[in-house]
PDB file of N, CA and C in Angstrom:
ATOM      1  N   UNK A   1       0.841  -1.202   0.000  1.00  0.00           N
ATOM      2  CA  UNK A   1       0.000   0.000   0.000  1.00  0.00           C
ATOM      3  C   UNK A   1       0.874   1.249   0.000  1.00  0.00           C
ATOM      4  N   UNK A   2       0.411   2.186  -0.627  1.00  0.00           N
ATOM      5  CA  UNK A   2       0.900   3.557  -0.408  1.00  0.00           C
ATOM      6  C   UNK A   2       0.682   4.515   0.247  1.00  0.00           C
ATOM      7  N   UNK A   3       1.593   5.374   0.782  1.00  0.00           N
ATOM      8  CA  UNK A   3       1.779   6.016   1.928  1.00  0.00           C
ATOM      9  C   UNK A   3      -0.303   6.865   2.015  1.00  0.00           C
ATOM     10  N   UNK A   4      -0.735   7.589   0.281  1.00  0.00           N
ATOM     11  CA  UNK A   4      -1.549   7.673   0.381  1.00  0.00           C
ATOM     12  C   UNK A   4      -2.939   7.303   0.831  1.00  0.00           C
ATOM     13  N   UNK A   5      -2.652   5.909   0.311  1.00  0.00           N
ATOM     14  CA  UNK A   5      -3.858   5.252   0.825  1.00  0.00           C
ATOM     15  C   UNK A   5      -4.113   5.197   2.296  1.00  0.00           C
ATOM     16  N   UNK A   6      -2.584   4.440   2.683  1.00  0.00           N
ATOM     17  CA  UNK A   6      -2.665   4.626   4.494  1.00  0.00           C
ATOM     18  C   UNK A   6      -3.330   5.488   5.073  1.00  0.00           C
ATOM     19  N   UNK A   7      -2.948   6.710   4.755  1.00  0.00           N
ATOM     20  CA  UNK A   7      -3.639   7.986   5.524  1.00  0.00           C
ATOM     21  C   UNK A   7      -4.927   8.077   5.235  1.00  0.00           C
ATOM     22  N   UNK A   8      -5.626   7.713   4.322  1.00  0.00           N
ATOM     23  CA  UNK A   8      -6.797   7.434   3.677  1.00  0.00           C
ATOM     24  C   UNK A   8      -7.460   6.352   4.687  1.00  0.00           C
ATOM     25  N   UNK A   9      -7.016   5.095   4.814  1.00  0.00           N
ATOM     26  CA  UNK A   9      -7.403   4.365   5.829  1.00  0.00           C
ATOM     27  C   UNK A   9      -7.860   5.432   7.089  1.00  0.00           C
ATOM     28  N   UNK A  10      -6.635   5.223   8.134  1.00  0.00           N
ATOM     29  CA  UNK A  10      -6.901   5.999   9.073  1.00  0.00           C
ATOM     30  C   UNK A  10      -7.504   7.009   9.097  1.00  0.00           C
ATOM     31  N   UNK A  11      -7.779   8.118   7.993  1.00  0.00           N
ATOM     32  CA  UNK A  11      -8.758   9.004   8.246  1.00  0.00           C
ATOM     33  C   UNK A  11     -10.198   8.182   8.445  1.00  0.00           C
ATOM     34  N   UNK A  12     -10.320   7.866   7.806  1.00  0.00           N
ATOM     35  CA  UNK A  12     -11.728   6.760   7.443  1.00  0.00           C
ATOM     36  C   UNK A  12     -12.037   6.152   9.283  1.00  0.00           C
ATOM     37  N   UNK A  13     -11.114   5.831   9.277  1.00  0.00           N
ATOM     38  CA  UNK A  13     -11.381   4.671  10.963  1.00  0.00           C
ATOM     39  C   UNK A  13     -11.482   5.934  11.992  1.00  0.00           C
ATOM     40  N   UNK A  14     -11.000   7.374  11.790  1.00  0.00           N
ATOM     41  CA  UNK A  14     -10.901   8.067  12.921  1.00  0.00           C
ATOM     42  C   UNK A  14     -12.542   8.333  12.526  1.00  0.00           C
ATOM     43  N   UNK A  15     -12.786   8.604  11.507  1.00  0.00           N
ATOM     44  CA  UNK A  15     -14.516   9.556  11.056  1.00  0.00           C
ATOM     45  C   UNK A  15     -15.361   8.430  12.068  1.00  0.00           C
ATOM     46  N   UNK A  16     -15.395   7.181  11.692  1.00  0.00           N
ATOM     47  CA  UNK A  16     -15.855   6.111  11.727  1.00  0.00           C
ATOM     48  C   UNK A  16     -16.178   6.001  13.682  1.00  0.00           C
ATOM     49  N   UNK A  17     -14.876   6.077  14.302  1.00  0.00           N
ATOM     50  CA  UNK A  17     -14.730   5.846  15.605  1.00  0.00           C
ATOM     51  C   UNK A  17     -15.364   7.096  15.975  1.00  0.00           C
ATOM     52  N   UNK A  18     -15.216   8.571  15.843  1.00  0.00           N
ATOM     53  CA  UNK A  18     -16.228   9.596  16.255  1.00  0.00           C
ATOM     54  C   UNK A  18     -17.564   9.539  16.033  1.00  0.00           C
ATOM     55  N   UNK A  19     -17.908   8.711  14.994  1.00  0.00           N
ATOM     56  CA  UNK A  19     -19.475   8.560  15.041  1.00  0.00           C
ATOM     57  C   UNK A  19     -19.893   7.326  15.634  1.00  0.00           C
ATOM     58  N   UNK A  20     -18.882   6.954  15.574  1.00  0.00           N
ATOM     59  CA  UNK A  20     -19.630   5.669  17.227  1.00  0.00           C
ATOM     60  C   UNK A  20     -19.731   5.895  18.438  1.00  0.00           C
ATOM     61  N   UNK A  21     -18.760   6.879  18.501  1.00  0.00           N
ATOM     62  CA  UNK A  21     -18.691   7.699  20.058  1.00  0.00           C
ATOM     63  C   UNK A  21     -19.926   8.534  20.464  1.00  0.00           C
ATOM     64  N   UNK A  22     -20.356   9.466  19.237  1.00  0.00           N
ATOM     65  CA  UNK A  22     -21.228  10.069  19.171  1.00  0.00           C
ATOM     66  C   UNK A  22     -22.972   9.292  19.237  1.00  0.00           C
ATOM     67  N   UNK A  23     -22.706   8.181  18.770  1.00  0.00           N
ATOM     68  CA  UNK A  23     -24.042   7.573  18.566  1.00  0.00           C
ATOM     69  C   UNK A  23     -24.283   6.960  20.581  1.00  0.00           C
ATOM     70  N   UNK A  24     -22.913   6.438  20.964  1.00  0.00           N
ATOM     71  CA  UNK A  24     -23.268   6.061  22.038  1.00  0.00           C
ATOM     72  C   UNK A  24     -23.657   6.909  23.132  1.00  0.00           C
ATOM     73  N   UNK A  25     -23.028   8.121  23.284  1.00  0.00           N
ATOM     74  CA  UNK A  25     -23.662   9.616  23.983  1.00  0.00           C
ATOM     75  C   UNK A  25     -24.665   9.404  23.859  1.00  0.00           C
ATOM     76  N   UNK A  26     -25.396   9.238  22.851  1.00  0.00           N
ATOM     77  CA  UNK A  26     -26.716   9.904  22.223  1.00  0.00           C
ATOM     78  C   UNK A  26     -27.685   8.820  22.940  1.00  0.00           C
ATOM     79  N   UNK A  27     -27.180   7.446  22.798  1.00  0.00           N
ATOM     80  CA  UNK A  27     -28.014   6.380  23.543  1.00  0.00           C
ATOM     81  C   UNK A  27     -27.856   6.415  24.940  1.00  0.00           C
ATOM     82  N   UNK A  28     -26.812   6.659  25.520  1.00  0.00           N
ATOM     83  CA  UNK A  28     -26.780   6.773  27.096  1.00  0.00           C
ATOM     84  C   UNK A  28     -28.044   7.711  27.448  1.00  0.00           C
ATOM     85  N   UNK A  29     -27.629   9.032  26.819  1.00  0.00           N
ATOM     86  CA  UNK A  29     -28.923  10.391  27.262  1.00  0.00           C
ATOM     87  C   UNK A  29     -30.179   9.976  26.823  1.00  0.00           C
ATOM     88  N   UNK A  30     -30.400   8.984  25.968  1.00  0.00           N
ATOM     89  CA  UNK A  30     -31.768   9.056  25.334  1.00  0.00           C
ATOM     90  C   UNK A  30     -32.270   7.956  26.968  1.00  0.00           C
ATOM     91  N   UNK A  31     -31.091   7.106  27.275  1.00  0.00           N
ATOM     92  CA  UNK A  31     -31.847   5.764  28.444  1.00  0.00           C
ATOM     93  C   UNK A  31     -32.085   6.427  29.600  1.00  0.00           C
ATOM     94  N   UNK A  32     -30.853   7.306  29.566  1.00  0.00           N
ATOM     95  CA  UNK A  32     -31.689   8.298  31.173  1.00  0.00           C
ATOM     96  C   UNK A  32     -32.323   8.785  30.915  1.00  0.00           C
ATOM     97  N   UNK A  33     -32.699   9.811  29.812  1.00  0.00           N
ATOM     98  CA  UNK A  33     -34.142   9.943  30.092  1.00  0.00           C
ATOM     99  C   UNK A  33     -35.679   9.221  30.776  1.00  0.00           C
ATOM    100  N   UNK A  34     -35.239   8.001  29.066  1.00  0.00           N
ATOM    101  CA  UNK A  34     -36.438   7.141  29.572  1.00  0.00           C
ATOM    102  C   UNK A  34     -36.370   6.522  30.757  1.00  0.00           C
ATOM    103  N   UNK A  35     -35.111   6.167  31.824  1.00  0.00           N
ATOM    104  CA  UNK A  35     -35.353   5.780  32.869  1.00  0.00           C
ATOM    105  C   UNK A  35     -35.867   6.878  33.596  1.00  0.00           C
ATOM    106  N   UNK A  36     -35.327   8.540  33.898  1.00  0.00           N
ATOM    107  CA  UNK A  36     -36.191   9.406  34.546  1.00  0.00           C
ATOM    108  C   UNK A  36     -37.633   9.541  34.249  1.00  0.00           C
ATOM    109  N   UNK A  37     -37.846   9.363  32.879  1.00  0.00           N
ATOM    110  CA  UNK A  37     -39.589   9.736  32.289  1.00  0.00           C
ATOM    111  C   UNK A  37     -40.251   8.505  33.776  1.00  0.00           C
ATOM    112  N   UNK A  38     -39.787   7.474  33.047  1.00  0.00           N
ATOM    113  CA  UNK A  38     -40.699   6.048  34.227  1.00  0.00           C
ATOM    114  C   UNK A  38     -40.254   6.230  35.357  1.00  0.00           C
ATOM    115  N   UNK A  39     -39.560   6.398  35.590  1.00  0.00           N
ATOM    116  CA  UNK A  39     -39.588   6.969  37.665  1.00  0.00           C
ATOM    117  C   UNK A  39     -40.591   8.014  37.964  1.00  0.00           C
ATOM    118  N   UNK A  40     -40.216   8.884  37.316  1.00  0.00           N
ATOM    119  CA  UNK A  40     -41.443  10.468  37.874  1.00  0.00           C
ATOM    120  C   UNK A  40     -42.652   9.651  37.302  1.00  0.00           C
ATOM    121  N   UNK A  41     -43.034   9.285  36.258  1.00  0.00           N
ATOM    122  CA  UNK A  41     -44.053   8.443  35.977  1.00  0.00           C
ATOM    123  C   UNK A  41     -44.531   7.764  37.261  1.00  0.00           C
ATOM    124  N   UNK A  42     -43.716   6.311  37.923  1.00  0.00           N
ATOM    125  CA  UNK A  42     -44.389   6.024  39.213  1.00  0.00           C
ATOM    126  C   UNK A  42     -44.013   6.437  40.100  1.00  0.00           C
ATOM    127  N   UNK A  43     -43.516   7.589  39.933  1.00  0.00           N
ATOM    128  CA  UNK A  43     -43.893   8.399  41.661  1.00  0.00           C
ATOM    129  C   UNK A  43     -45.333   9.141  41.505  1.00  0.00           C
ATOM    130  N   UNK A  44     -45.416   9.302  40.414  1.00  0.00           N
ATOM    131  CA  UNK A  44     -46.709  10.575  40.332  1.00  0.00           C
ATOM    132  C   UNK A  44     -48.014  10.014  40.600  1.00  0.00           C
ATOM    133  N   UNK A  45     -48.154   7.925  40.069  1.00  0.00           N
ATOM    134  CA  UNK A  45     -49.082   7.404  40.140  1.00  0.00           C
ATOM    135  C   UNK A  45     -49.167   7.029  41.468  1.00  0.00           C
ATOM    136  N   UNK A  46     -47.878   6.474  42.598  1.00  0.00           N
ATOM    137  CA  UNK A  46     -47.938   6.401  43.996  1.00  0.00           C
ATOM    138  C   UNK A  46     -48.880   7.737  44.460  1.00  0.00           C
ATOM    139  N   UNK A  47     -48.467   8.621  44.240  1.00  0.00           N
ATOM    140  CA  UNK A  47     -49.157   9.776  45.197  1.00  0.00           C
ATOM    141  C   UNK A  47     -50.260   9.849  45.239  1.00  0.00           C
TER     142      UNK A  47
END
């Protein structure tokens, strides 16, 4: 392979690894939510 391509690779795997990073943020915040939504949910129906 050539020096070009290489760098071509690795750009590719860095894009690649930031949008996996990014997707998993996105799922952590989306589960706390839904775990806060259903808690205040049954606290509100306890009361």
């Amino acid at each position: 392979m050539s020096k070009k391509e290489n760098k071509e690779q690795r750009k590719k795997r860095k894009e690649f690894d930031k949008g996996r990073v990014f997707v998993k943020i996105m799922a952590g915040i989306l589960a706390l939510l839904m775990l806060t939504a259903t808690g205040t949910t049954i606290i509100y129906a306890l009361i």
